[in-house]
Protein backbone atom coordinates (compact mmCIF):
# COMPACT_ATOMS: atom_id res chain seq x y z
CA UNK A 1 -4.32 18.85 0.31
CA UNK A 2 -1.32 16.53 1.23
CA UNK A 3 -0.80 15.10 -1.90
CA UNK A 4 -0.76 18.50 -4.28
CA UNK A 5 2.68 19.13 -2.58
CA UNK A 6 4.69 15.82 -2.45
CA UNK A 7 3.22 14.48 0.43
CA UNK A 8 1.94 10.80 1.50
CA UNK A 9 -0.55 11.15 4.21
CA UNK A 10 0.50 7.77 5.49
CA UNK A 11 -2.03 8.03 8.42
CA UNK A 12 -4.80 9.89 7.42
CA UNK A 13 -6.19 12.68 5.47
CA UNK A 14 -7.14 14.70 9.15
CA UNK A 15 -3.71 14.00 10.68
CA UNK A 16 -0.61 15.50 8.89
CA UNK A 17 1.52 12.77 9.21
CA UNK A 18 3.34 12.26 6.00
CA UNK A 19 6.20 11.31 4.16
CA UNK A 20 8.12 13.02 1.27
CA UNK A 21 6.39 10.34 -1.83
CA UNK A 22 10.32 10.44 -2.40
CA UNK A 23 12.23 10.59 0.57
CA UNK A 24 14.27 7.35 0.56
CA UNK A 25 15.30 7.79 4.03
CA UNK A 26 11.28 7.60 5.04
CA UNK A 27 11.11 10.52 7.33
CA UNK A 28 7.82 11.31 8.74
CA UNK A 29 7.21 14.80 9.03
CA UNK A 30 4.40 17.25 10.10
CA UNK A 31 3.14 18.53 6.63
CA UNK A 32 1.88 21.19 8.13
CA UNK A 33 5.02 22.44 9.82
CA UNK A 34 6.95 22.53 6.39
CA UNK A 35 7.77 25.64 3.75
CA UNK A 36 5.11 24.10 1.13
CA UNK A 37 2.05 24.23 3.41
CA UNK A 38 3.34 27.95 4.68
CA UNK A 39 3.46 29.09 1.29
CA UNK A 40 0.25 27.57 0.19
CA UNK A 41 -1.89 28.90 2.85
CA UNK A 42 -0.08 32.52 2.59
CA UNK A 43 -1.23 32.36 -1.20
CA UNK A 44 -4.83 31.51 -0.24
CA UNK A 45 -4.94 34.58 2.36
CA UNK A 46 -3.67 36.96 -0.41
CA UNK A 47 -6.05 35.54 -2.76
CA UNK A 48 -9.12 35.96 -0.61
CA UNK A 49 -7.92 39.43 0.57
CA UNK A 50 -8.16 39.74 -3.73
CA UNK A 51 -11.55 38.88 -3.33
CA UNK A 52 -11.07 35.73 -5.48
CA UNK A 53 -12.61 33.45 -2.57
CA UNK A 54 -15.65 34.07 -1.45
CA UNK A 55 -16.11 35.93 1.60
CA UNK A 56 -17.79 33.30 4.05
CA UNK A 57 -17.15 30.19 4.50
CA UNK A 58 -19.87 28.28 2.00
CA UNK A 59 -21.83 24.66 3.04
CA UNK A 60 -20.90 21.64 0.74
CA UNK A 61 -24.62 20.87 -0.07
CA UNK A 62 -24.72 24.87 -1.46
CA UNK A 63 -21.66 23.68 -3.79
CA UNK A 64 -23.03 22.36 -6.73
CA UNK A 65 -25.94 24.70 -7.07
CA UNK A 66 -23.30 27.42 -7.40
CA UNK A 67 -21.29 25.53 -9.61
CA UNK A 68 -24.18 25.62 -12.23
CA UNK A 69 -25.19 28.75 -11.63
CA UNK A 70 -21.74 29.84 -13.00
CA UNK A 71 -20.50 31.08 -9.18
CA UNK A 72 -17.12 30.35 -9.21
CA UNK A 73 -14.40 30.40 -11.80
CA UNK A 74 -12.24 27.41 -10.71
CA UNK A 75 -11.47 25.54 -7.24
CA UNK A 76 -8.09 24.02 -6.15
CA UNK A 77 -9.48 20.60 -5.86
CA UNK A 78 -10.16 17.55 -7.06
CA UNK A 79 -9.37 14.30 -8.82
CA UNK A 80 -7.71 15.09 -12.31
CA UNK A 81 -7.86 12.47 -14.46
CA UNK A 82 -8.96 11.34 -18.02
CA UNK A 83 -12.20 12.50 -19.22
CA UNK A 84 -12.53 14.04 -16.09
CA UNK A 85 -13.51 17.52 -17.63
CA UNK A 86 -16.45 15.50 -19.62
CA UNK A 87 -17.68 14.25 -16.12
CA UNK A 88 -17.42 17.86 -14.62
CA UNK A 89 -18.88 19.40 -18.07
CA UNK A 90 -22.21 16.99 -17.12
CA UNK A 91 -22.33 17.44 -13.72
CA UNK A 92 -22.10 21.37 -13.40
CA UNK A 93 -23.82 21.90 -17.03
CA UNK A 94 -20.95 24.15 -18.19
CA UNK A 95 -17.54 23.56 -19.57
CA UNK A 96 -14.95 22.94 -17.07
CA UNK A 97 -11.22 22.39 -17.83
CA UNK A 98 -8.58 20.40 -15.67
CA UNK A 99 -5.09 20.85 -15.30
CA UNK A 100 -3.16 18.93 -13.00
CA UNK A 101 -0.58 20.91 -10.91
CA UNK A 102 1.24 18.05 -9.11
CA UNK A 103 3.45 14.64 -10.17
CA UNK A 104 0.76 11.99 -10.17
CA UNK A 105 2.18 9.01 -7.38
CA UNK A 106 0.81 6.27 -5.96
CA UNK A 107 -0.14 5.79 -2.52
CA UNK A 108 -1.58 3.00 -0.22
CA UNK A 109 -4.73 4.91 0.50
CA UNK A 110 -5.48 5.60 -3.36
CA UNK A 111 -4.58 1.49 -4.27
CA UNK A 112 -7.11 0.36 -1.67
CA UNK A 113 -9.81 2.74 -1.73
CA UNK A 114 -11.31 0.49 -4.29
CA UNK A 115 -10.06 -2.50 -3.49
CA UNK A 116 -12.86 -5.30 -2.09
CA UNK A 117 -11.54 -7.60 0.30
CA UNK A 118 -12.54 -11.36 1.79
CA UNK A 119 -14.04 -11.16 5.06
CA UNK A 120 -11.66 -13.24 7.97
CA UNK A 121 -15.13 -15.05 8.88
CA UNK A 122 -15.97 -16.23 5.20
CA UNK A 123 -17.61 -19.65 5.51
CA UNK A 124 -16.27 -19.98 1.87
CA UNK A 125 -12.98 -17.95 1.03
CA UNK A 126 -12.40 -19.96 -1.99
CA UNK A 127 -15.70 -19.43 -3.40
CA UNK A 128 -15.60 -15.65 -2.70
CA UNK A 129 -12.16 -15.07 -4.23
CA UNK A 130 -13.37 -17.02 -7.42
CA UNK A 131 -16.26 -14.50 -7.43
CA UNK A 132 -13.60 -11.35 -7.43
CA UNK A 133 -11.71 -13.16 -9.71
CA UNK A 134 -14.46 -13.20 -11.88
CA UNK A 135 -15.47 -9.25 -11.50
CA UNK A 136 -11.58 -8.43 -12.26
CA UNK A 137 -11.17 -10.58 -15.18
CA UNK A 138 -15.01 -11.60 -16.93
CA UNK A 139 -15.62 -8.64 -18.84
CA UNK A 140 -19.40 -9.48 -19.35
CA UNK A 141 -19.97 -10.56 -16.04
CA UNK A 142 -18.66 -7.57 -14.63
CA UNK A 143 -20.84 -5.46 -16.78
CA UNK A 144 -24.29 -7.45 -15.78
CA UNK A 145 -23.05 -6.56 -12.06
CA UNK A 146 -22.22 -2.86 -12.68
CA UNK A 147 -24.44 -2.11 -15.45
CA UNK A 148 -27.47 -4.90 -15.56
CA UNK A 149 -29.07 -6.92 -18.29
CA UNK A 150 -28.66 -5.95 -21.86
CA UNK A 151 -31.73 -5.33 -23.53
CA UNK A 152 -33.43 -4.38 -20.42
CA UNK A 153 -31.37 -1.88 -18.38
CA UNK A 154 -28.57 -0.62 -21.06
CA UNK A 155 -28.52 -1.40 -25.08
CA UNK A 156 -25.69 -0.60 -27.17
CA UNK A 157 -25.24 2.86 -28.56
CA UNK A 158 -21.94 1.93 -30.49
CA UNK A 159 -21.11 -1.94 -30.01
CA UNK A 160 -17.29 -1.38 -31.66
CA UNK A 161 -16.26 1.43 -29.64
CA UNK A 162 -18.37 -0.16 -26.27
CA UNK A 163 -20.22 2.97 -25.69
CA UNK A 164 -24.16 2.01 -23.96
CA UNK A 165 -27.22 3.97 -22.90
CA UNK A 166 -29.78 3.36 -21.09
CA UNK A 167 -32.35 0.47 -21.67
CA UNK A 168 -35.90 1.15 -21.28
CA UNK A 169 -36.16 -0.48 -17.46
CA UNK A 170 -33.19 1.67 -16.55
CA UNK A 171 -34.42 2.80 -13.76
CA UNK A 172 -34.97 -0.74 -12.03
CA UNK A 173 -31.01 -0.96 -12.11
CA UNK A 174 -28.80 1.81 -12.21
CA UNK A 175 -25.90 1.82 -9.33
CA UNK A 176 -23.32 3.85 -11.11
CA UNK A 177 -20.98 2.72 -8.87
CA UNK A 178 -18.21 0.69 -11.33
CA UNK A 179 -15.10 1.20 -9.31
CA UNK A 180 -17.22 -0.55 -6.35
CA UNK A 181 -17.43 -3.78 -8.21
CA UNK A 182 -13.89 -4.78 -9.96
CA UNK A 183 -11.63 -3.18 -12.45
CA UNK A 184 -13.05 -0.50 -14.05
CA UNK A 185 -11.25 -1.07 -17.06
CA UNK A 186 -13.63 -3.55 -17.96
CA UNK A 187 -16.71 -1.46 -17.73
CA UNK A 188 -18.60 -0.51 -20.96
CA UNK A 189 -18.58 3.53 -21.68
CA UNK A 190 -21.64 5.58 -21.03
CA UNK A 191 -20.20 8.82 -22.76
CA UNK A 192 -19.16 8.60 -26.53
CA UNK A 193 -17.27 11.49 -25.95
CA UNK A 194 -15.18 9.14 -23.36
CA UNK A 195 -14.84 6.61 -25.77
CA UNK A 196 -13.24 8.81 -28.35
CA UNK A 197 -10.64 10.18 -25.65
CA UNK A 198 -9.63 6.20 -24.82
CA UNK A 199 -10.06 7.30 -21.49
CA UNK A 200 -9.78 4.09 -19.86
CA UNK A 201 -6.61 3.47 -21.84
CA UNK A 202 -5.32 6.83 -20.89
CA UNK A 203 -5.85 6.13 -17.18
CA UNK A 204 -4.21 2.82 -17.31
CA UNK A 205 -1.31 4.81 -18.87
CA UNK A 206 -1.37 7.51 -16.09
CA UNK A 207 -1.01 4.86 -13.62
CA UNK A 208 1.81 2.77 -15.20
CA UNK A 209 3.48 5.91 -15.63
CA UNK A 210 3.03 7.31 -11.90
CA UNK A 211 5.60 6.30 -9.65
CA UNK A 212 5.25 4.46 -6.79
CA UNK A 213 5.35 6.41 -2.90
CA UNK A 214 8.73 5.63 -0.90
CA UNK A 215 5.63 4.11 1.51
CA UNK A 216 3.71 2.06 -1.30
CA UNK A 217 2.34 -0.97 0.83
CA UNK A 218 2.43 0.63 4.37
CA UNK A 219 -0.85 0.48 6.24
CA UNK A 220 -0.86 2.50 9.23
CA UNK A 221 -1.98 0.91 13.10
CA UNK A 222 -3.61 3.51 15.03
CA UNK A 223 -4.20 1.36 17.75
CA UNK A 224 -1.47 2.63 19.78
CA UNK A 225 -2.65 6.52 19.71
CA UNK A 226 -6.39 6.55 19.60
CA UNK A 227 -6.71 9.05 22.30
CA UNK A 228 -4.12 11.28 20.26
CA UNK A 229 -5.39 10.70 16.74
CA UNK A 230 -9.10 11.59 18.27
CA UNK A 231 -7.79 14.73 19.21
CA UNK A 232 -5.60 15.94 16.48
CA UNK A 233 -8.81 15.62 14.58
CA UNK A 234 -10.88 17.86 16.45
CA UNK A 235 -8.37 20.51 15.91
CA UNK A 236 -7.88 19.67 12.28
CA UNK A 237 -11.47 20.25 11.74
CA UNK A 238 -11.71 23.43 13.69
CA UNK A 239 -8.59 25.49 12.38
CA UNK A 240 -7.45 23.63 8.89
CA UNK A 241 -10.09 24.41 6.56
CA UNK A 242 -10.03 28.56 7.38
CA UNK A 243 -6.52 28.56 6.88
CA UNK A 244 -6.43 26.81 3.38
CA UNK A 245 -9.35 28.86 2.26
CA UNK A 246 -7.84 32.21 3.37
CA UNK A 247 -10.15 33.27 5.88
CA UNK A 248 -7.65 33.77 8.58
CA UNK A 249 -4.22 35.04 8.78
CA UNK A 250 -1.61 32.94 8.14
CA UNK A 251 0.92 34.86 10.35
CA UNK A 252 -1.51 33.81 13.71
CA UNK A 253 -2.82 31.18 12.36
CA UNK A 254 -0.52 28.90 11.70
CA UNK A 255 1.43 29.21 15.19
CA UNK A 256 -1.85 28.23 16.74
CA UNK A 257 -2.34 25.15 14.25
CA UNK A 258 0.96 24.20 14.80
CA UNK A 259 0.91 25.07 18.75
CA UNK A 260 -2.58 23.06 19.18
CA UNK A 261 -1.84 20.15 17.39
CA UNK A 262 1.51 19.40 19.39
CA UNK A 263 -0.85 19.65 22.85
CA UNK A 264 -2.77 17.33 20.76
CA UNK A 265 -0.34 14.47 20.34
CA UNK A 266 0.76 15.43 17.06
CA UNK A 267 4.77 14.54 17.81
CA UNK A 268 3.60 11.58 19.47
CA UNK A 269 1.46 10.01 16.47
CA UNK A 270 4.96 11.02 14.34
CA UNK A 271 7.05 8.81 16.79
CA UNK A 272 4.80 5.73 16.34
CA UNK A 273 4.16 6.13 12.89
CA UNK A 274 8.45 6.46 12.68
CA UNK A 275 8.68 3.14 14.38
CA UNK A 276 6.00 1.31 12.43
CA UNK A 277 7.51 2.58 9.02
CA UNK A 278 10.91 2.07 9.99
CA UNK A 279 10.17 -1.86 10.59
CA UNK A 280 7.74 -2.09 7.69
CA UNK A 281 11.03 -1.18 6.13
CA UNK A 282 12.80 -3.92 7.40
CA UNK A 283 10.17 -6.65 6.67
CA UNK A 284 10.05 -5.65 2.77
């Protein structure tokens, strides 16, 4: 949502407390409160008023079914990325194409989504960091974590181009959660189709190429406004979502967004996320 138009939601993705990815002078702004989000959410009401969105507001577990049942034509959403449309094509049993219609950045939230971390109580630091050494740099060992034992829960399908399927006790070890466990880079492809794409080379690529967020490295407090950032995300949840899908008019609707979330705390989450940017800033 943030993202799409330039923004770094440097506190989170229910409060719309951003930053310009780059605005040297670090100003943190109301995203909602700016020309891009106005224009956005007036495009979504005259595209539902097309009756190009559905009429009623539809649950996330009803999402997928639709999907395959060849429901909807496209959705503004989601993580674009190579061999993406190869994961969508298997997941929705169709084919599925993927543009991207924003300048890839990098943010703080999307470096340490998938980071893993040493716990401050560790009876043995050392020991643990040698362990995520190990699942960022061992290629094999990182594979037995993410994908089990060769032989017995994945064989090779094509060795020279590391493509794998599944081995016939499969089913005693199957996470599928890679980017849990270390650098993905490492892991072994499932898809051939994948393979021939390069897609982990491509996505290395991507993310060399990206550039960095003015606020790369920031990590947000929220100690200070609790109480506010509690209540900003009541109203986020109640009034966002039927704006950005169209179902109410921006010309009312965004006054009221805009009018709730100040009585929120909105301007005073802005002030203390100012400050603690501003001497981030300083200590870099």
């Amino acid at each position: 949502m943030f993202e799409t138009a330039g923004f770094d939601p440097i506190v989170s993705q229910e409060t719309p407390v951003a930053v310009r990815y780059d605005d040297k002078e670090l100003k943190v702004i109301n995203a909602f409160a700016t020309p891009e989000f106005k224009a956005s959410v007036e495009l979504a009401r005259k595209w539902y008023l097309a009756g190009y969105a559905p009429k009623d507001k539809i649950e996330s577990a009803d999402h997928e079914a639709m999907w395959r049942a060849g429901k909807f034509a496209l959705r503004m959403a989601g993580v674009v990325k190579p061999g993406g449309d190869i994961e969508y094509r298997q997941r929705f049993g169709q084919p599925v194409y993927q543009k991207s219609m924003m300048q890839p950045f990098l943010t703080t939230a999307a470096a340490s989504a998938t980071m893993n971390a040493i716990c401050r109580t560790s009876k043995n630091p050392e020991r643990a960091m040698m362990v995520l050494e190990l699942m960022n740099t061992d290629v094999e060992f990182y594979n037995l974590i993410s994908k089990g034992i060769e032989g017995r829960h994945w064989e090779w399908a094509d060795k020279e181009n590391k493509v794998i399927k599944p081995g016939p006790n499969n089913v005693d070890y199957n996470p599928n959660t890679d980017w849990m466990f270390g650098n993905q880079f490492n892991a072994y492809y499932i898809d051939p189709e994948q393979a021939a794409q390069k897609a982990w080379e491509a996505t290395y690529k991507l993310n060399n190429e990206s550039p960095p967020s003015v606020a790369l490295g920031f990590n947000f407090n929220p100690d200070p406004v609790k109480t506010e950032l509690a209540n900003v995300s009541a109203v986020f949840k109640e009034l966002v979502f039927p704006l950005t899908e169209g179902r109410v008019d921006p010309e009312t609707a965004l006054p009221e967004l805009l009018r709730r979330l100040d009585e929120a705390g909105l301007q005073t989450i802005i002030q203390e996320a100012q400050k603690q940017l501003n001497e981030w800033a300083k200590s870099k």
